[in-house]
N, C-alpha and C. Protein backbone atom coordinates (compact mmCIF):
# COMPACT_ATOMS: atom_id res chain seq x y z
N UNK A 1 -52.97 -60.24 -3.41
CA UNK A 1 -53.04 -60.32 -4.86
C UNK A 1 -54.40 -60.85 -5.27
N UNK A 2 -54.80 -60.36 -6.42
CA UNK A 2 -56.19 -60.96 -7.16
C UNK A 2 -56.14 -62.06 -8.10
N UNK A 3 -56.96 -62.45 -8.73
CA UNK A 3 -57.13 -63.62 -8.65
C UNK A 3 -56.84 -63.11 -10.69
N UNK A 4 -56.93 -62.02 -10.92
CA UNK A 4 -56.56 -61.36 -12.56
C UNK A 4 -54.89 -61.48 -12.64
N UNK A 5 -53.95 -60.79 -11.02
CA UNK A 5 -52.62 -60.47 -11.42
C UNK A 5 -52.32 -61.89 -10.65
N UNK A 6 -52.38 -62.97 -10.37
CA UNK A 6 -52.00 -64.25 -10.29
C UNK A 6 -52.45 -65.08 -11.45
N UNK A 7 -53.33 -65.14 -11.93
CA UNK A 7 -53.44 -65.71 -13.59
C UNK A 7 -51.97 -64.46 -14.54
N UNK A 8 -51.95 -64.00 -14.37
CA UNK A 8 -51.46 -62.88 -15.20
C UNK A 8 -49.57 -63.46 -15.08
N UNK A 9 -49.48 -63.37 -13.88
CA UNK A 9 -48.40 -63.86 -13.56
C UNK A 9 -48.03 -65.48 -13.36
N UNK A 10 -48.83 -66.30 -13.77
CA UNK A 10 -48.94 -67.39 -14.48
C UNK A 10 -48.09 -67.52 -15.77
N UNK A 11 -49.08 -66.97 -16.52
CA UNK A 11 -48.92 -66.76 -18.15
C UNK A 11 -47.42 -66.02 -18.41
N UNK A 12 -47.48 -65.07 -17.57
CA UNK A 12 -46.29 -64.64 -17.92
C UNK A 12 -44.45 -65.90 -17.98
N UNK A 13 -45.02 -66.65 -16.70
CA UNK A 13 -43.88 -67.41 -16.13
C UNK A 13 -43.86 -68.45 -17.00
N UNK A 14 -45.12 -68.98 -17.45
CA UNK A 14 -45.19 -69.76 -18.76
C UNK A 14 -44.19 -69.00 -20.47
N UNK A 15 -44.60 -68.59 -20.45
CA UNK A 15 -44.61 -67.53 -21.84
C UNK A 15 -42.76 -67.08 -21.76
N UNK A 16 -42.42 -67.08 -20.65
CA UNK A 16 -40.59 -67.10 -20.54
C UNK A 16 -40.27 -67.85 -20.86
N UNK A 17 -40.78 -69.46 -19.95
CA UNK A 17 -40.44 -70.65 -20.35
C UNK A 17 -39.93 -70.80 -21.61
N UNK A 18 -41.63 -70.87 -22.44
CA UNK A 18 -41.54 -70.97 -23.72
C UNK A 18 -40.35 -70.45 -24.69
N UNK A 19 -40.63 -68.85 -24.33
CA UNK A 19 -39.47 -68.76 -25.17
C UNK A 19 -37.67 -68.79 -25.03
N UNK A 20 -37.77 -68.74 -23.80
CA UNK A 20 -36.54 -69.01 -23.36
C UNK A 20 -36.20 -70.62 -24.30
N UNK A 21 -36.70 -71.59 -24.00
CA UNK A 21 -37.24 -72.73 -25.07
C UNK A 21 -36.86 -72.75 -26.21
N UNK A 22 -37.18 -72.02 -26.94
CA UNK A 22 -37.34 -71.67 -28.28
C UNK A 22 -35.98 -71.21 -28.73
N UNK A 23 -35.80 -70.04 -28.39
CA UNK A 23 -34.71 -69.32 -28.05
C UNK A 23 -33.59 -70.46 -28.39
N UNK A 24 -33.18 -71.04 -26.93
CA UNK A 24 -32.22 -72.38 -26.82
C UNK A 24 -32.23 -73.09 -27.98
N UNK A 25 -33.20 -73.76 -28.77
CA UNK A 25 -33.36 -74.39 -29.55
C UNK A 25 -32.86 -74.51 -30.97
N UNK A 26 -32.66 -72.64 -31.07
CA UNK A 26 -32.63 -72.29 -32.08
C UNK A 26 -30.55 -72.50 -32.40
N UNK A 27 -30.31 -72.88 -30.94
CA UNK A 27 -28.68 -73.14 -31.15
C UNK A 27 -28.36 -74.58 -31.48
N UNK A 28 -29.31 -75.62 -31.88
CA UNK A 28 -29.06 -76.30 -31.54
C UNK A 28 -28.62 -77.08 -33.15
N UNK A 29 -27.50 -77.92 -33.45
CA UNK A 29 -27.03 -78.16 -34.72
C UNK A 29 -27.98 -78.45 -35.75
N UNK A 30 -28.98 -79.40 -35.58
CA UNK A 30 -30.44 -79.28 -36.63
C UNK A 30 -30.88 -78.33 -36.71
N UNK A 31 -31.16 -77.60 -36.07
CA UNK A 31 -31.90 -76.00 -36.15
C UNK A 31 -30.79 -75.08 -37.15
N UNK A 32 -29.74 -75.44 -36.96
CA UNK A 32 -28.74 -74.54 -37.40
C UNK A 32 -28.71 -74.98 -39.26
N UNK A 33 -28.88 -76.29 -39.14
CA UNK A 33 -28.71 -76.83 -40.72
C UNK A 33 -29.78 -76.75 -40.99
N UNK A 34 -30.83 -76.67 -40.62
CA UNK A 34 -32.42 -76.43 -41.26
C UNK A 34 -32.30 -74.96 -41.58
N UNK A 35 -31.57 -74.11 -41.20
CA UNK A 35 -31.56 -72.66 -41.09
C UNK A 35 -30.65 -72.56 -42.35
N UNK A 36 -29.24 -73.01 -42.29
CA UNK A 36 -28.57 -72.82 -43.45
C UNK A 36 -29.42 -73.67 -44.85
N UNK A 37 -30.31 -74.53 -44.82
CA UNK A 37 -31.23 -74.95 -46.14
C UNK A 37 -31.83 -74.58 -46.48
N UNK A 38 -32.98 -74.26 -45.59
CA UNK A 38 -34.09 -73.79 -45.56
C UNK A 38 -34.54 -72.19 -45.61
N UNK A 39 -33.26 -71.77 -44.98
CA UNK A 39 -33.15 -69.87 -44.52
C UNK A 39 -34.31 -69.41 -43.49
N UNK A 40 -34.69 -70.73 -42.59
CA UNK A 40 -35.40 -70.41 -41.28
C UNK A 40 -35.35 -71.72 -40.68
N UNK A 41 -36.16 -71.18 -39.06
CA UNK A 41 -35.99 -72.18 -37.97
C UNK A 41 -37.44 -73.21 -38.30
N UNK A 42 -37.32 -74.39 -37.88
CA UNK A 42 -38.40 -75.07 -38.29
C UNK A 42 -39.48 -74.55 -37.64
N UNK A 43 -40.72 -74.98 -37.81
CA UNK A 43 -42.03 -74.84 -37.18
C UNK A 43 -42.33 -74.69 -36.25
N UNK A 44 -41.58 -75.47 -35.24
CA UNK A 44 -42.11 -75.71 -34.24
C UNK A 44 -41.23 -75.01 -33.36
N UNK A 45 -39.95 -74.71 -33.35
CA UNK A 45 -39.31 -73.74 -33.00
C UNK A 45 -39.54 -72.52 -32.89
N UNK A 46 -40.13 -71.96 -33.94
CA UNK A 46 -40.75 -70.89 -34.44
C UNK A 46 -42.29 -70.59 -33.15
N UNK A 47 -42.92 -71.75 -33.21
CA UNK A 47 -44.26 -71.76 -32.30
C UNK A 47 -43.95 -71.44 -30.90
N UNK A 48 -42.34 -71.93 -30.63
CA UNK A 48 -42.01 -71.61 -29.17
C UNK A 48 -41.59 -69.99 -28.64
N UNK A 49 -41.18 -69.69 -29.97
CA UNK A 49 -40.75 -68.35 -29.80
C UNK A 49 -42.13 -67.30 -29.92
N UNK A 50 -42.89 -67.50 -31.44
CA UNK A 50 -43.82 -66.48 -30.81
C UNK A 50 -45.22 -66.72 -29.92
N UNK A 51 -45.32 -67.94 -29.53
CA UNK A 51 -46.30 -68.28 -28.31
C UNK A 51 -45.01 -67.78 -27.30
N UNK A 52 -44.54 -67.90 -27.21
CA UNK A 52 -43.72 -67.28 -25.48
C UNK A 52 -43.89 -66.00 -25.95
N UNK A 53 -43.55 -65.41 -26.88
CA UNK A 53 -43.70 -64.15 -26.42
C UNK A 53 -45.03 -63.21 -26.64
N UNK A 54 -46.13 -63.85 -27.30
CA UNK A 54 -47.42 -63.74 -27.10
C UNK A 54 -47.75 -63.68 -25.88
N UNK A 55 -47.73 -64.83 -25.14
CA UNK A 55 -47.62 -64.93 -23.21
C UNK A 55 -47.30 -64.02 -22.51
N UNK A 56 -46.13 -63.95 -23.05
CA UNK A 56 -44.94 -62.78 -21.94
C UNK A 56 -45.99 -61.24 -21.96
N UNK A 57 -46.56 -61.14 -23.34
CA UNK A 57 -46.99 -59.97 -23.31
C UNK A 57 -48.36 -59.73 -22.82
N UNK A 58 -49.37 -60.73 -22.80
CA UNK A 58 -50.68 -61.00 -22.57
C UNK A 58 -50.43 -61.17 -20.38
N UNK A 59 -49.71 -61.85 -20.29
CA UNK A 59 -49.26 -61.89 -18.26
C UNK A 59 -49.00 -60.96 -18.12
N UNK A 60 -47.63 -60.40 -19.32
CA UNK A 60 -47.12 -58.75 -18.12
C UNK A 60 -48.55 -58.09 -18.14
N UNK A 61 -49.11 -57.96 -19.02
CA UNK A 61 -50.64 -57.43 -19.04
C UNK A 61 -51.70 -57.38 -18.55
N UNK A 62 -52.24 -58.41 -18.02
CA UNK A 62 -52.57 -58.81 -17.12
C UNK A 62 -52.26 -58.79 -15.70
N UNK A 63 -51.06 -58.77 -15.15
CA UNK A 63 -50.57 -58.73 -14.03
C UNK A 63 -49.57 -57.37 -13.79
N UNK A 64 -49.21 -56.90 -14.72
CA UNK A 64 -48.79 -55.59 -14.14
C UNK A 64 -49.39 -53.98 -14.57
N UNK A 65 -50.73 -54.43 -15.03
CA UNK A 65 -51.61 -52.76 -15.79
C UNK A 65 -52.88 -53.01 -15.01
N UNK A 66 -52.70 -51.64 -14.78
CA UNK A 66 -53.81 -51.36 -14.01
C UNK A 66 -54.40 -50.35 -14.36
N UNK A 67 -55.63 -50.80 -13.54
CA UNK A 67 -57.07 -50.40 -14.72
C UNK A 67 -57.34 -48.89 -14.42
């Protein structure tokens, strides 16, 4: 492996994390009553979901396209 599809596959394993993260979060009873007040997930919830999946898409990219 190179030293592009091991960074790549980094980011990617990060960027699951994240949103897997996020994701979870979004079940969680504050999230749920900020959602029924507000009619969305807070901020930072929000940051987990589309930074993970910013990641997810920038690693698979990196590590599985070839040039």
């Amino acid at each position: 492996m190179n030293l592009r599809r091991i960074l790549g596959v980094a980011i990617f394993v990060v960027g699951v994390f994240l949103l897997v993260f996020g994701i979870h979060a979004t079940g969680a009873i504050g999230e749920r009553a900020v959602k029924e007040i507000k009619g969305r997930y807070t901020d930072t919830t929000m940051w987990y979901i589309i930074g993970g999946s910013v990641l997810v898409v920038i690693g698979g990219g990196l590590a599985f396209w070839r040039k």
